[in-house]
N, C-alpha and C. Protein backbone atom coordinates (compact mmCIF):
# COMPACT_ATOMS: atom_id res chain seq x y z
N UNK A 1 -98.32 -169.90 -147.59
CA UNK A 1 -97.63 -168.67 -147.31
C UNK A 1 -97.36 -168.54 -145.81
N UNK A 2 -98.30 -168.73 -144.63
CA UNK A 2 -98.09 -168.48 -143.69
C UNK A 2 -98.54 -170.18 -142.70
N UNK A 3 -98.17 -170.33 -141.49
CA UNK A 3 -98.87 -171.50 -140.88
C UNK A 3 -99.69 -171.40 -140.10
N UNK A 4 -100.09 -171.82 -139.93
CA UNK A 4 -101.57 -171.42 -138.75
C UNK A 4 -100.74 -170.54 -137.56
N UNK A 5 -99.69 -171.54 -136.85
CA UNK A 5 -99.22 -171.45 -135.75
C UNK A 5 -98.03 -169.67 -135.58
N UNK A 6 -97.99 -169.43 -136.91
CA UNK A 6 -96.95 -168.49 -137.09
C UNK A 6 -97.84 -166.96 -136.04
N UNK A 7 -96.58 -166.13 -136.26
CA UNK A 7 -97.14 -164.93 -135.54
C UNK A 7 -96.90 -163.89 -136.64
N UNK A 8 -98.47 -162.77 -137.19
CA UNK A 8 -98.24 -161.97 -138.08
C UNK A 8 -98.65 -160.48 -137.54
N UNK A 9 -98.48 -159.80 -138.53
CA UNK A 9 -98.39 -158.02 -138.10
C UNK A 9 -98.51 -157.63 -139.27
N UNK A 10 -99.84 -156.93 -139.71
CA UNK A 10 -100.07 -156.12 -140.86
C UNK A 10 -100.36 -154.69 -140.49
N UNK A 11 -99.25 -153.65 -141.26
CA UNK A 11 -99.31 -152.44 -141.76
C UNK A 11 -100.01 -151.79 -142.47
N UNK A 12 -100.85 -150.72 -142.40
CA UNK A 12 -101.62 -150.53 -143.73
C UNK A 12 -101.07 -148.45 -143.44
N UNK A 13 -100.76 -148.40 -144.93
CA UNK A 13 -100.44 -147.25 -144.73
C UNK A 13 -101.79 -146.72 -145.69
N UNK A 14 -103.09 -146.15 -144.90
CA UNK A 14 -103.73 -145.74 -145.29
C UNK A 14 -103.82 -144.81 -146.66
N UNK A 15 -103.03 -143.88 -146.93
CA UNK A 15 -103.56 -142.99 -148.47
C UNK A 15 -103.18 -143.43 -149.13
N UNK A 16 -101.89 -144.60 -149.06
CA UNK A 16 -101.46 -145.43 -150.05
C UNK A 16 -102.01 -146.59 -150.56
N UNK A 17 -102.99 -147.00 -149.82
CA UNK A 17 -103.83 -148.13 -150.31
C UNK A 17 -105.22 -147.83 -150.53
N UNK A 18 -105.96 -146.43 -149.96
CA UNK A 18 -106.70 -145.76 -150.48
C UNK A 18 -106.95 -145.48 -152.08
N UNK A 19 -105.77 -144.62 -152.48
CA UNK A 19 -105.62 -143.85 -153.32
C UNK A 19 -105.45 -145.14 -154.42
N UNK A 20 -104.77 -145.90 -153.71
CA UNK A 20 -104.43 -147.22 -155.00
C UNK A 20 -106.28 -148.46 -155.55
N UNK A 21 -107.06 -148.02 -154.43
CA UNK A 21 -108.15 -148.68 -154.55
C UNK A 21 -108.76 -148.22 -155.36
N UNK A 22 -108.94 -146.70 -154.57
CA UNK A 22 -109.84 -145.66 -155.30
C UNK A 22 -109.57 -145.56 -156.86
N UNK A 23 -108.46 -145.37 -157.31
CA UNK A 23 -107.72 -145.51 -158.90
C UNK A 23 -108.16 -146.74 -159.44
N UNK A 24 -108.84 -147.89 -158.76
CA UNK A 24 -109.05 -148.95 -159.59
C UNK A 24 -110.37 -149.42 -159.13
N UNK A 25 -111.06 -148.33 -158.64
CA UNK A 25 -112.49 -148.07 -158.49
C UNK A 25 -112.45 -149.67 -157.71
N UNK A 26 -112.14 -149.99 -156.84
CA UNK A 26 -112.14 -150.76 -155.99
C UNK A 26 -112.81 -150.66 -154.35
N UNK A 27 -113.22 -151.29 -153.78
CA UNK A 27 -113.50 -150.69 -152.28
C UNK A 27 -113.06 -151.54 -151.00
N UNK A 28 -112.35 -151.20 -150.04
CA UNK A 28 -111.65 -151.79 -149.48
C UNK A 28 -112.43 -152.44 -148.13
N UNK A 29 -112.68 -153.94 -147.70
CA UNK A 29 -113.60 -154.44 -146.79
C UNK A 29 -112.27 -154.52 -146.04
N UNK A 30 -112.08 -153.89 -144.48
CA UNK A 30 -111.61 -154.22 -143.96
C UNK A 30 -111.81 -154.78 -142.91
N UNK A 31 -112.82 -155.34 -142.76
CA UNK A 31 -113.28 -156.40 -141.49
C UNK A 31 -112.88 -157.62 -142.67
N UNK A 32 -113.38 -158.18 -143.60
CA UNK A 32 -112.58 -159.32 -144.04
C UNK A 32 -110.93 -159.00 -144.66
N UNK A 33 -110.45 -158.08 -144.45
CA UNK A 33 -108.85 -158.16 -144.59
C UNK A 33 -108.23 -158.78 -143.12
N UNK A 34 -109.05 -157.70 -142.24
CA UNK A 34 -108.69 -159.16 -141.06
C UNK A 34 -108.82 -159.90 -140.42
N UNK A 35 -110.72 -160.36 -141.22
CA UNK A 35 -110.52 -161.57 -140.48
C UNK A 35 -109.66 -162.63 -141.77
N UNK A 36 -109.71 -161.91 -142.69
CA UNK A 36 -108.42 -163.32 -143.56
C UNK A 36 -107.22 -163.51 -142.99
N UNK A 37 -106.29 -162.56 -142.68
CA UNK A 37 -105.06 -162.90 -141.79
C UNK A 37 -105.43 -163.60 -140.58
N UNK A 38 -106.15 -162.90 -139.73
CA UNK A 38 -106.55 -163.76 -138.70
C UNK A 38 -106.79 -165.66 -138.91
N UNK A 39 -107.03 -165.75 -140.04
CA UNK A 39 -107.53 -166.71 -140.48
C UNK A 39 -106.47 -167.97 -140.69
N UNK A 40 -105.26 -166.95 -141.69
CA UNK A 40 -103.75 -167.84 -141.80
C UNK A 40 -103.23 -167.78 -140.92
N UNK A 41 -103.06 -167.21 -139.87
CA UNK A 41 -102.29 -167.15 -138.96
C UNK A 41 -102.76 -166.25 -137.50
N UNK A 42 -101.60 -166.25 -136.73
CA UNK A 42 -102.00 -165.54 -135.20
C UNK A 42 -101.81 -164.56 -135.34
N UNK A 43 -102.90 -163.38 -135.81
CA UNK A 43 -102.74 -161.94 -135.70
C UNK A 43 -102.16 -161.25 -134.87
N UNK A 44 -101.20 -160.71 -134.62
CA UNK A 44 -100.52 -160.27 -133.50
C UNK A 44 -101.51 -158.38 -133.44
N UNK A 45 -101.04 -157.84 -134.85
CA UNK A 45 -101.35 -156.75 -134.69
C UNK A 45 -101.59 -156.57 -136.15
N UNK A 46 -102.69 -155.29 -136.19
CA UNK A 46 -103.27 -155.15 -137.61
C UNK A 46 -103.56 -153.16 -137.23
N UNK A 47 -102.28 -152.86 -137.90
CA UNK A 47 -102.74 -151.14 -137.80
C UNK A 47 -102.73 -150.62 -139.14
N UNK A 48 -103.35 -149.37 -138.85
CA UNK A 48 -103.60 -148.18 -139.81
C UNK A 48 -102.91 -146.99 -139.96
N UNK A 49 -102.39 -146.64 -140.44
CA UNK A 49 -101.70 -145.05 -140.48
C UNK A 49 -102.04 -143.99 -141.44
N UNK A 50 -102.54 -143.37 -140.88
CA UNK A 50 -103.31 -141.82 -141.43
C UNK A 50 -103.37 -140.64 -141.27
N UNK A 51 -103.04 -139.64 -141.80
CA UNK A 51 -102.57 -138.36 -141.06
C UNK A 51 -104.03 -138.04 -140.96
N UNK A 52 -104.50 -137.10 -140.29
CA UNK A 52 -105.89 -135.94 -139.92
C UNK A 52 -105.19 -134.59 -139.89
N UNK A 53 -106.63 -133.94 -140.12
CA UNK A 53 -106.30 -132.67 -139.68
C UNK A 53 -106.18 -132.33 -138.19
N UNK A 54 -105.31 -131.44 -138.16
CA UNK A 54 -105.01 -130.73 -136.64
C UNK A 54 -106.39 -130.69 -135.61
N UNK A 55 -107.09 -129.40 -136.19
CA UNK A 55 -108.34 -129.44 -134.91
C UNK A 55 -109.38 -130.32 -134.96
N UNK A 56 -109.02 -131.36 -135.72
CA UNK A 56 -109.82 -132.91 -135.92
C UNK A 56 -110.78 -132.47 -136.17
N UNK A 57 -111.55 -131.37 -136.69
CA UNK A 57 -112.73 -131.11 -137.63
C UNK A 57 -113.49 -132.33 -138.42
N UNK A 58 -114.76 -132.16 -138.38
CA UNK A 58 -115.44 -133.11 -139.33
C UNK A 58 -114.62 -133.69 -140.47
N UNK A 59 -114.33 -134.78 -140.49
CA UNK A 59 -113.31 -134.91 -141.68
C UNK A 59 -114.02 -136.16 -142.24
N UNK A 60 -114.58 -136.11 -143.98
CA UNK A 60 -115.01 -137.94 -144.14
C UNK A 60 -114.31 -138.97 -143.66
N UNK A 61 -112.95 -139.26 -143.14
CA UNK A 61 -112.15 -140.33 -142.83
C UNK A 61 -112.83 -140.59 -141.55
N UNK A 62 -112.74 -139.50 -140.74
CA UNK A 62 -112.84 -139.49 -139.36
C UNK A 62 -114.03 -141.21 -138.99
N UNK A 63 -114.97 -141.37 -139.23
CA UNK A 63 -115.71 -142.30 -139.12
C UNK A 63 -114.98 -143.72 -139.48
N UNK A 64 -114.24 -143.59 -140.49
CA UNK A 64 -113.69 -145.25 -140.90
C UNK A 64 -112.72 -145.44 -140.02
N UNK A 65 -112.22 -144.17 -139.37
CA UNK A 65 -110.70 -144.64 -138.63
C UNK A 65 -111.52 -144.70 -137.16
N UNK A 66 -112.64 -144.47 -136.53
CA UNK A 66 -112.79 -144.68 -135.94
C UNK A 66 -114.10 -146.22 -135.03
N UNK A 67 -114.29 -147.17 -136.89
CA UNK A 67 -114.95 -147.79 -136.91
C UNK A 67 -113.47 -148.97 -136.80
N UNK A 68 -112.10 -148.51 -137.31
CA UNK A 68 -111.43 -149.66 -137.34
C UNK A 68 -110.73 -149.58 -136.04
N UNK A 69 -111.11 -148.73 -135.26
CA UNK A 69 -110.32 -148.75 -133.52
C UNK A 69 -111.06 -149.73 -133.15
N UNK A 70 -112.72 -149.26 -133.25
CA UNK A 70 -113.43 -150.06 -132.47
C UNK A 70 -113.77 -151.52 -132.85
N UNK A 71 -113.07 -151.62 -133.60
CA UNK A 71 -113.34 -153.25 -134.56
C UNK A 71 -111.84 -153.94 -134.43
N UNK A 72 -111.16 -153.43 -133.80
CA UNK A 72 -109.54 -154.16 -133.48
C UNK A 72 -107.77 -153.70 -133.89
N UNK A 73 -108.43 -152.66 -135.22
CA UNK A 73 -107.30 -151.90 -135.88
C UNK A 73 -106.45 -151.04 -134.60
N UNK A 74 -105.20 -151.13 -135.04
CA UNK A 74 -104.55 -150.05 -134.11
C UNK A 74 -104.06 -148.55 -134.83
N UNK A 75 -105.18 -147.95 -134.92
CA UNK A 75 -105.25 -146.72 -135.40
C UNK A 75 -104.17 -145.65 -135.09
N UNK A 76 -103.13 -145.58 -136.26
CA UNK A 76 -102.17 -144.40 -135.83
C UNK A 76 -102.53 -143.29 -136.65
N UNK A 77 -102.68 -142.14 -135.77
CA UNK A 77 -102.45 -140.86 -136.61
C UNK A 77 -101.69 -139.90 -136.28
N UNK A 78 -101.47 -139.01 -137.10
CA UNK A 78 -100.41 -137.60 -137.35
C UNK A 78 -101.16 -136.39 -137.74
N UNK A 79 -101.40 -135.25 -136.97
CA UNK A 79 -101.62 -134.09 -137.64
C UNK A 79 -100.90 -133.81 -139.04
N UNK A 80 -101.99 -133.56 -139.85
CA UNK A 80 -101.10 -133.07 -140.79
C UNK A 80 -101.09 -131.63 -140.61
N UNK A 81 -99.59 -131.23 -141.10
CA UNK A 81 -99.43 -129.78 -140.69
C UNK A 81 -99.24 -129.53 -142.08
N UNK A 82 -99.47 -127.65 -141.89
CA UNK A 82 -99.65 -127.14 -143.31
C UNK A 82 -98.35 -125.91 -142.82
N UNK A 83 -97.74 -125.55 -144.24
CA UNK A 83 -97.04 -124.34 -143.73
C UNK A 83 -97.12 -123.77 -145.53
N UNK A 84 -95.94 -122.66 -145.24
CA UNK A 84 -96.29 -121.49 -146.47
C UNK A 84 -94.63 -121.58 -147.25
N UNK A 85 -94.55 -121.84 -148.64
CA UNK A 85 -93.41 -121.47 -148.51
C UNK A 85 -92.96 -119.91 -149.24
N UNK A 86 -91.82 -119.79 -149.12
CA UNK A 86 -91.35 -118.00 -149.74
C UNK A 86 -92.03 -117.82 -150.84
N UNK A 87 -92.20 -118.29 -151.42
CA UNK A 87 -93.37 -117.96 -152.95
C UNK A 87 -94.68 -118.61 -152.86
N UNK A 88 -95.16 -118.47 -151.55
CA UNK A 88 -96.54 -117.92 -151.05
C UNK A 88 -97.42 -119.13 -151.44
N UNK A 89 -96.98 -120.40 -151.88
CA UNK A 89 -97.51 -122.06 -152.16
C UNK A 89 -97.46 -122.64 -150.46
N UNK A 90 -99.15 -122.86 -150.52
CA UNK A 90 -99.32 -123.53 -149.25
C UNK A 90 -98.90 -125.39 -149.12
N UNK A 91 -98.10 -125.66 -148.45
CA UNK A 91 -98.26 -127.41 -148.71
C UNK A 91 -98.66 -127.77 -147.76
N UNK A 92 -98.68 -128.96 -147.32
CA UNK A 92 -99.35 -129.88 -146.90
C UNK A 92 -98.92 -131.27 -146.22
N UNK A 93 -98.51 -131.78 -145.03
CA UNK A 93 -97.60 -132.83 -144.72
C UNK A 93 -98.51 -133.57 -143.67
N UNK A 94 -98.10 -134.77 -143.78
CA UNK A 94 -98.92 -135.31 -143.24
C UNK A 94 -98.29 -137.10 -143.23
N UNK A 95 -97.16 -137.06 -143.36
CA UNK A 95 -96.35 -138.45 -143.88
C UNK A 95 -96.22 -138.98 -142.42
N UNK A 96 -96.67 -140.41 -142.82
CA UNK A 96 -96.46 -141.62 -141.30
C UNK A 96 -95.63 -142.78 -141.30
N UNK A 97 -94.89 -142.74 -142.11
CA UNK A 97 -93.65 -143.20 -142.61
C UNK A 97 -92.51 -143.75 -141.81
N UNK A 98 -92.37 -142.82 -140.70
CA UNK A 98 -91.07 -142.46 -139.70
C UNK A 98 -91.88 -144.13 -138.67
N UNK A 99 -93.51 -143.68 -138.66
CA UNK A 99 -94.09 -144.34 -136.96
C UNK A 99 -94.60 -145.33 -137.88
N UNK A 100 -94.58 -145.94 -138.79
CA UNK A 100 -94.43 -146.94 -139.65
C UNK A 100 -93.38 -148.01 -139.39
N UNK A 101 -92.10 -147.14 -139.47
CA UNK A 101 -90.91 -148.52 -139.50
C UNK A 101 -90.88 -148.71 -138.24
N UNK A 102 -90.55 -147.46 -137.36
CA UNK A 102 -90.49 -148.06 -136.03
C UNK A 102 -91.26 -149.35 -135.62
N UNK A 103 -92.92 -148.88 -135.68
CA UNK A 103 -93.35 -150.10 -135.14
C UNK A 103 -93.19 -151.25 -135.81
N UNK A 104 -92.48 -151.17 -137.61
CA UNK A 104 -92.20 -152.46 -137.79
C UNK A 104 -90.92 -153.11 -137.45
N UNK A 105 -90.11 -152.25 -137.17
CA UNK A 105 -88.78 -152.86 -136.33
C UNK A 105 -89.07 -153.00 -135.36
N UNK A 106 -90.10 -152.92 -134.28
CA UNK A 106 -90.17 -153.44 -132.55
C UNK A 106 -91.01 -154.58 -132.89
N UNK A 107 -92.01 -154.55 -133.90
CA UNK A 107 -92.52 -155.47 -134.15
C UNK A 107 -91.67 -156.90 -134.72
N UNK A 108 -90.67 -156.80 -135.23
CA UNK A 108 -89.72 -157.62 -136.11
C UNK A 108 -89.01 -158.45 -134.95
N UNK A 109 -89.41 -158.00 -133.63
CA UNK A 109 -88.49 -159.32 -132.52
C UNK A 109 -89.46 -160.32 -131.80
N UNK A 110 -90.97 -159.73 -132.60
CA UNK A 110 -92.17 -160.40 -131.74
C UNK A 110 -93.27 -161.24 -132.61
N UNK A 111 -92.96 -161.49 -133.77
CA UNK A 111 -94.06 -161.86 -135.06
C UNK A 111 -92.75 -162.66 -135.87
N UNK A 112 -93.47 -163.57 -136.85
CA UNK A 112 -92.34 -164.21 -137.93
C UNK A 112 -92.49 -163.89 -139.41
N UNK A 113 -94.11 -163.13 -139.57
CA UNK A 113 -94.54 -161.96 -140.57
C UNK A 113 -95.04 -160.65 -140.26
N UNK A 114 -93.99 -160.16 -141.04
CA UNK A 114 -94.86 -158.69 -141.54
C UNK A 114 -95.39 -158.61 -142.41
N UNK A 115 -96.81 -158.24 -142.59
CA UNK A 115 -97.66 -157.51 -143.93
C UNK A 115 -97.26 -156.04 -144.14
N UNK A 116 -96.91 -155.31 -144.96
CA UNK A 116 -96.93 -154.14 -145.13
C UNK A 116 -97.67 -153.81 -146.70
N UNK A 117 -98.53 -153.01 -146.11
CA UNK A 117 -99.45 -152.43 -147.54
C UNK A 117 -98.88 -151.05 -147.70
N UNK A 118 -97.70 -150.71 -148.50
CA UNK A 118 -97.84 -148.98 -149.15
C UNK A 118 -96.94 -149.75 -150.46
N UNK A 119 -96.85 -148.26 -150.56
CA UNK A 119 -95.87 -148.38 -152.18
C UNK A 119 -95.03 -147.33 -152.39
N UNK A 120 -94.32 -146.80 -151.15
CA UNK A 120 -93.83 -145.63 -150.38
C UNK A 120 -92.49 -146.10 -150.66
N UNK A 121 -91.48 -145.13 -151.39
CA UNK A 121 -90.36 -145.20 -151.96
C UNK A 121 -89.04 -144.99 -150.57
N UNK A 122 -89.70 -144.50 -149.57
CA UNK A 122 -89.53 -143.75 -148.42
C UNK A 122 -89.11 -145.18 -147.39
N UNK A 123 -89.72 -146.46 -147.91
CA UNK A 123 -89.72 -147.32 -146.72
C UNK A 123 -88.75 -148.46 -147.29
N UNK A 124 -87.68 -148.20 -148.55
CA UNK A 124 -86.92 -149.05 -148.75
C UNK A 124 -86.09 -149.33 -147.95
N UNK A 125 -85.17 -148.58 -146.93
CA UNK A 125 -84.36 -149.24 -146.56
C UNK A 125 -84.65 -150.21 -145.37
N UNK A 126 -86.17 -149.60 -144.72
CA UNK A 126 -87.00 -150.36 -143.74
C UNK A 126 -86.85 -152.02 -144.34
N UNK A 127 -87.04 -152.28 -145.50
CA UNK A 127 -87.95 -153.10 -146.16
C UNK A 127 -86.22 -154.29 -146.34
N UNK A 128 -85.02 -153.53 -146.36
CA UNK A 128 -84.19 -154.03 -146.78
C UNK A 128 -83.41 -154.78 -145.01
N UNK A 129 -83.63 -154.18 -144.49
CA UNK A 129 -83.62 -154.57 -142.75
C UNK A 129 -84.47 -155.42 -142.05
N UNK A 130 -86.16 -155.18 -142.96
CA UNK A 130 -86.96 -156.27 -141.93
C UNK A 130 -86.61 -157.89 -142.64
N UNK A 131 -86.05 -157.73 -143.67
CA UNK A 131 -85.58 -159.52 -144.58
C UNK A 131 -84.83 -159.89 -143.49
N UNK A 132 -83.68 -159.04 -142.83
CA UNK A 132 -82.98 -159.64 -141.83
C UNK A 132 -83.37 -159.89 -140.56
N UNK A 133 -84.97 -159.52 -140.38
CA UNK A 133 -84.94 -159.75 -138.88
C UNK A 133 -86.62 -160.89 -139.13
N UNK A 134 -87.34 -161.18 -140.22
CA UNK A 134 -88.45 -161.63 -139.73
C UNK A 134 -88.25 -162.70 -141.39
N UNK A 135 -88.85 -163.90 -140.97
CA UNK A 135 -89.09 -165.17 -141.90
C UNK A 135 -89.50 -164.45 -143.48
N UNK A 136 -90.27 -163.76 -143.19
CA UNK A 136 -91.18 -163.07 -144.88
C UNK A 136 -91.53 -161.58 -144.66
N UNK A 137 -91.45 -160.93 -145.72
CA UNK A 137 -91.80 -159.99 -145.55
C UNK A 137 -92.27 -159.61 -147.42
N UNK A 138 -93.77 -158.92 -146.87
CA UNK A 138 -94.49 -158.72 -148.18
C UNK A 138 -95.01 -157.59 -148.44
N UNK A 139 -95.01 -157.15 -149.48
CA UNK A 139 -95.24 -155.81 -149.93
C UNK A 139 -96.65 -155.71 -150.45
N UNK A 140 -97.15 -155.16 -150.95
CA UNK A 140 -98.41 -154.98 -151.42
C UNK A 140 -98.78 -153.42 -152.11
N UNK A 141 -99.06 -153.82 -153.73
CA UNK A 141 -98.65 -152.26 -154.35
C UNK A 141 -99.79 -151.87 -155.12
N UNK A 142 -99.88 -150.76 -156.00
CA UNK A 142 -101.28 -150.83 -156.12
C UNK A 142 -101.17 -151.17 -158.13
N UNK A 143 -100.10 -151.00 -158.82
CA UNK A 143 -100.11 -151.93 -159.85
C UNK A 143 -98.46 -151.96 -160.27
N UNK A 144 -98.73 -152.86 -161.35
CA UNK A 144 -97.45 -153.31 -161.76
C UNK A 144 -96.46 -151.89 -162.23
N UNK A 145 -95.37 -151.38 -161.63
CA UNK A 145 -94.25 -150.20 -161.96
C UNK A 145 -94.79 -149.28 -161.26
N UNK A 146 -95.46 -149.29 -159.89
CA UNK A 146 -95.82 -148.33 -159.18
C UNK A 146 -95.30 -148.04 -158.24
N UNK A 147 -94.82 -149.16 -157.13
CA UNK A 147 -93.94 -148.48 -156.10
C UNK A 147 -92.20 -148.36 -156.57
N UNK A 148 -91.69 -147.88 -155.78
CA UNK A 148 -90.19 -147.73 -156.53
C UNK A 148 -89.29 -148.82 -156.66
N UNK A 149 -88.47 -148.99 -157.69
CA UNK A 149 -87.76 -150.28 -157.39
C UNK A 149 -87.32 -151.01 -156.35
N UNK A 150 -86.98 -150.31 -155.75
CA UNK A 150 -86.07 -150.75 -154.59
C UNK A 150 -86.81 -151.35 -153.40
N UNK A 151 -88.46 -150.97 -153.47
CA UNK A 151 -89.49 -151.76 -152.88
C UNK A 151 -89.41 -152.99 -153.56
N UNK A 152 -89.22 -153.29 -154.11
CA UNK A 152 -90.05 -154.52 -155.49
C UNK A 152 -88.72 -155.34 -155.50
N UNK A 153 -87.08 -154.79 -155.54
CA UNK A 153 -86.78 -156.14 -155.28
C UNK A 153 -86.13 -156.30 -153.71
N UNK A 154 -86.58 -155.42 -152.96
CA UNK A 154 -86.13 -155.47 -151.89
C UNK A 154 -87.22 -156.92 -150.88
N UNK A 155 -88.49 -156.57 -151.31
CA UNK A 155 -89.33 -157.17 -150.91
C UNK A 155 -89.17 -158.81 -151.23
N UNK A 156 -89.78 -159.55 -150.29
CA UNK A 156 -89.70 -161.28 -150.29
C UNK A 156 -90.90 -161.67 -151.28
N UNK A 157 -92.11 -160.81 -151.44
CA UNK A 157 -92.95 -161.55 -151.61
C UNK A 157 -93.76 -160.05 -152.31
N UNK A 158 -94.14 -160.16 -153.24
CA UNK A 158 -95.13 -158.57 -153.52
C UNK A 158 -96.55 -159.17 -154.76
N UNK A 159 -97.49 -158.30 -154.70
CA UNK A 159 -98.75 -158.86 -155.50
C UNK A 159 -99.53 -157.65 -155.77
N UNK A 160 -100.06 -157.40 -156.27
CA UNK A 160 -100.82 -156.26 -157.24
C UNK A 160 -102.21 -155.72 -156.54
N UNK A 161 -102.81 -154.74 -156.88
CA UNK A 161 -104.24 -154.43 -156.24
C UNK A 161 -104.97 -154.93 -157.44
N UNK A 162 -104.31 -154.86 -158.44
CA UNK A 162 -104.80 -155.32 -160.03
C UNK A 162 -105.73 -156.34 -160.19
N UNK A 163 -104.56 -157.09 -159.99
CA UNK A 163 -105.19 -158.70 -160.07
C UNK A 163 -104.78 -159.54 -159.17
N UNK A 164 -104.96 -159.66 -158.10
CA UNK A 164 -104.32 -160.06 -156.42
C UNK A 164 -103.69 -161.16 -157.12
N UNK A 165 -102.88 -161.48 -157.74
CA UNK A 165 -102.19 -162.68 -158.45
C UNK A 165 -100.52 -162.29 -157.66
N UNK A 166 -100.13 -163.31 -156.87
CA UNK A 166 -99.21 -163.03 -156.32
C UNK A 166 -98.45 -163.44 -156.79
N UNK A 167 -97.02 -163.20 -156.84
CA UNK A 167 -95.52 -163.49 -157.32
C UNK A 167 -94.11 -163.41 -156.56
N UNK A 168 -93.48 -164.07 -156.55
CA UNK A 168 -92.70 -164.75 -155.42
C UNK A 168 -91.52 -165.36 -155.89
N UNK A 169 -90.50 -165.27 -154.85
CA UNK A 169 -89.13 -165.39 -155.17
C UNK A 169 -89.46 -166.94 -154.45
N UNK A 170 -89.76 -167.62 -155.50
CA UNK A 170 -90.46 -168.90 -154.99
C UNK A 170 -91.76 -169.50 -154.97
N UNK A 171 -92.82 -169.43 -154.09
CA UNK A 171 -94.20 -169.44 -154.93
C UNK A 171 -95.23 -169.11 -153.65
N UNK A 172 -96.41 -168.50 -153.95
CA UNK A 172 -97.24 -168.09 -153.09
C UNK A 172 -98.30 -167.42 -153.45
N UNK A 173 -99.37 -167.37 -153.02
CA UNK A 173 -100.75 -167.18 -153.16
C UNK A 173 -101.59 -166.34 -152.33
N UNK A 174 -101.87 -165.08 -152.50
CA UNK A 174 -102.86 -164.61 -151.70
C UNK A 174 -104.10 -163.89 -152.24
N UNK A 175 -105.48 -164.70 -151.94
CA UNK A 175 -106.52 -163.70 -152.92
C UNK A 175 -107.29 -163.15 -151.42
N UNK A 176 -107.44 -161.95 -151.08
CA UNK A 176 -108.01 -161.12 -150.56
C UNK A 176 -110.18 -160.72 -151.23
C-alpha cells in the first residue's frame, strides 16, 4: 500500500471514529495506530479533530486529547457552540470539517498519502479533489453502507472498522 520512502498524513476525525468504535464495542490504541503508519511509511503528520466545550470544563475527552498532544498527535479543536432555536430546542455544534479539508489540501502539496478516518458526508467533495492532488487517498468507515456514497466511490481505497479487511480499486491490505 504505501513504501517505506513515501510521505503520509493521517486525519482522524475524532466523534466519527469514536462513535464508530464505541458501536462495535471496540477500543481505539492510538499509540499503535501511529506507530503502524510510522512504520509503512514517513509520517509527516498524524492529527485529531474534536470539538470541546467552550469554558474547557472537566470534560472525559479532555485527558485523551491531551495524552495525544503529548505523544505526537496534532490536536485540533473547536468550541462547540450551543444556541436556541425559535421553538425553544437547544442544539449543539461543534463540526471540524471546514479545518479538516483545509489542512488536507495544504497538506496534499507536501505528502504522497493521505489517511483520512471519518464517514462525514460533508467531506465528499474534499475527497473528490484530494484523488487529484496526492498518489492515494483512503477512507476509513465504521461499517459497510455507513458513510455516504459519494465517500465510498469517491475514495481510492476504503476498509471497514468491522473487519479491517480492505478493498480496493485494485488490491491492498491494511490490518490495524
Amino acid at each position: 500500500m504505501f513504501y517505506k520512502d513515501e510521505r503520509l498524513a493521517v486525519l482522524i476525525d475524532g466523534p466519527h471514529l469514536m462513535s464508530a468504535a464505541g458501536s462495535l464495542g471496540m477500543h481505539i490504541d492510538y499509540k499503535l495506530l501511529r506507530d503502524e503508519f510510522a512504520k509503512r511509511g514517513r509520517l509527516q503528520r498524524i492529527s485529531l479533530y474534536h470539538p470541546v466545550r467552550e469554558n474547557n470544563e472537566l470534560i472525559p475527552i479532555r485527558p485523551l486529547l491531551d495524552w495525544l498532544q503529548y505523544n505526537g498527535f496534532d490536536v485540533v479543536t473547536k468550541p462547540i457552540r450551543e444556541f436556541t432555536e425559535e421553538n425553544g430546542v437547544t442544539r449543539k455544534k461543534g463540526n471540524l470539517d471546514v479545518e479538516m479539508a483545509v489542512d488536507a489540501l495544504m497538506l496534499s502539496q507536501k505528502v504522497d498519502h493521505i489517511v483520512l478516518f471519518s464517514g462525514s458526508g460533508d467531506l465528499c467533495h474534499l475527497v473528490q479533489n484530494l484523488r487529484m492532488q496526492v498518489s492515494a487517498y483512503l477512507l476509513f468507515r465504521r461499517y459497510v453502507g455507513h458513510p455516504q456514497w459519494c465517500l465510498i466511490i469517491s475514495g481510492d481505497w476504503q476498509t471497514t472498522l468491522s473487519n479491517s479487511q480492505a478493498s480496493r480499486r485494485g488490491s491492498a491490505n491494511l490490518t490495524l
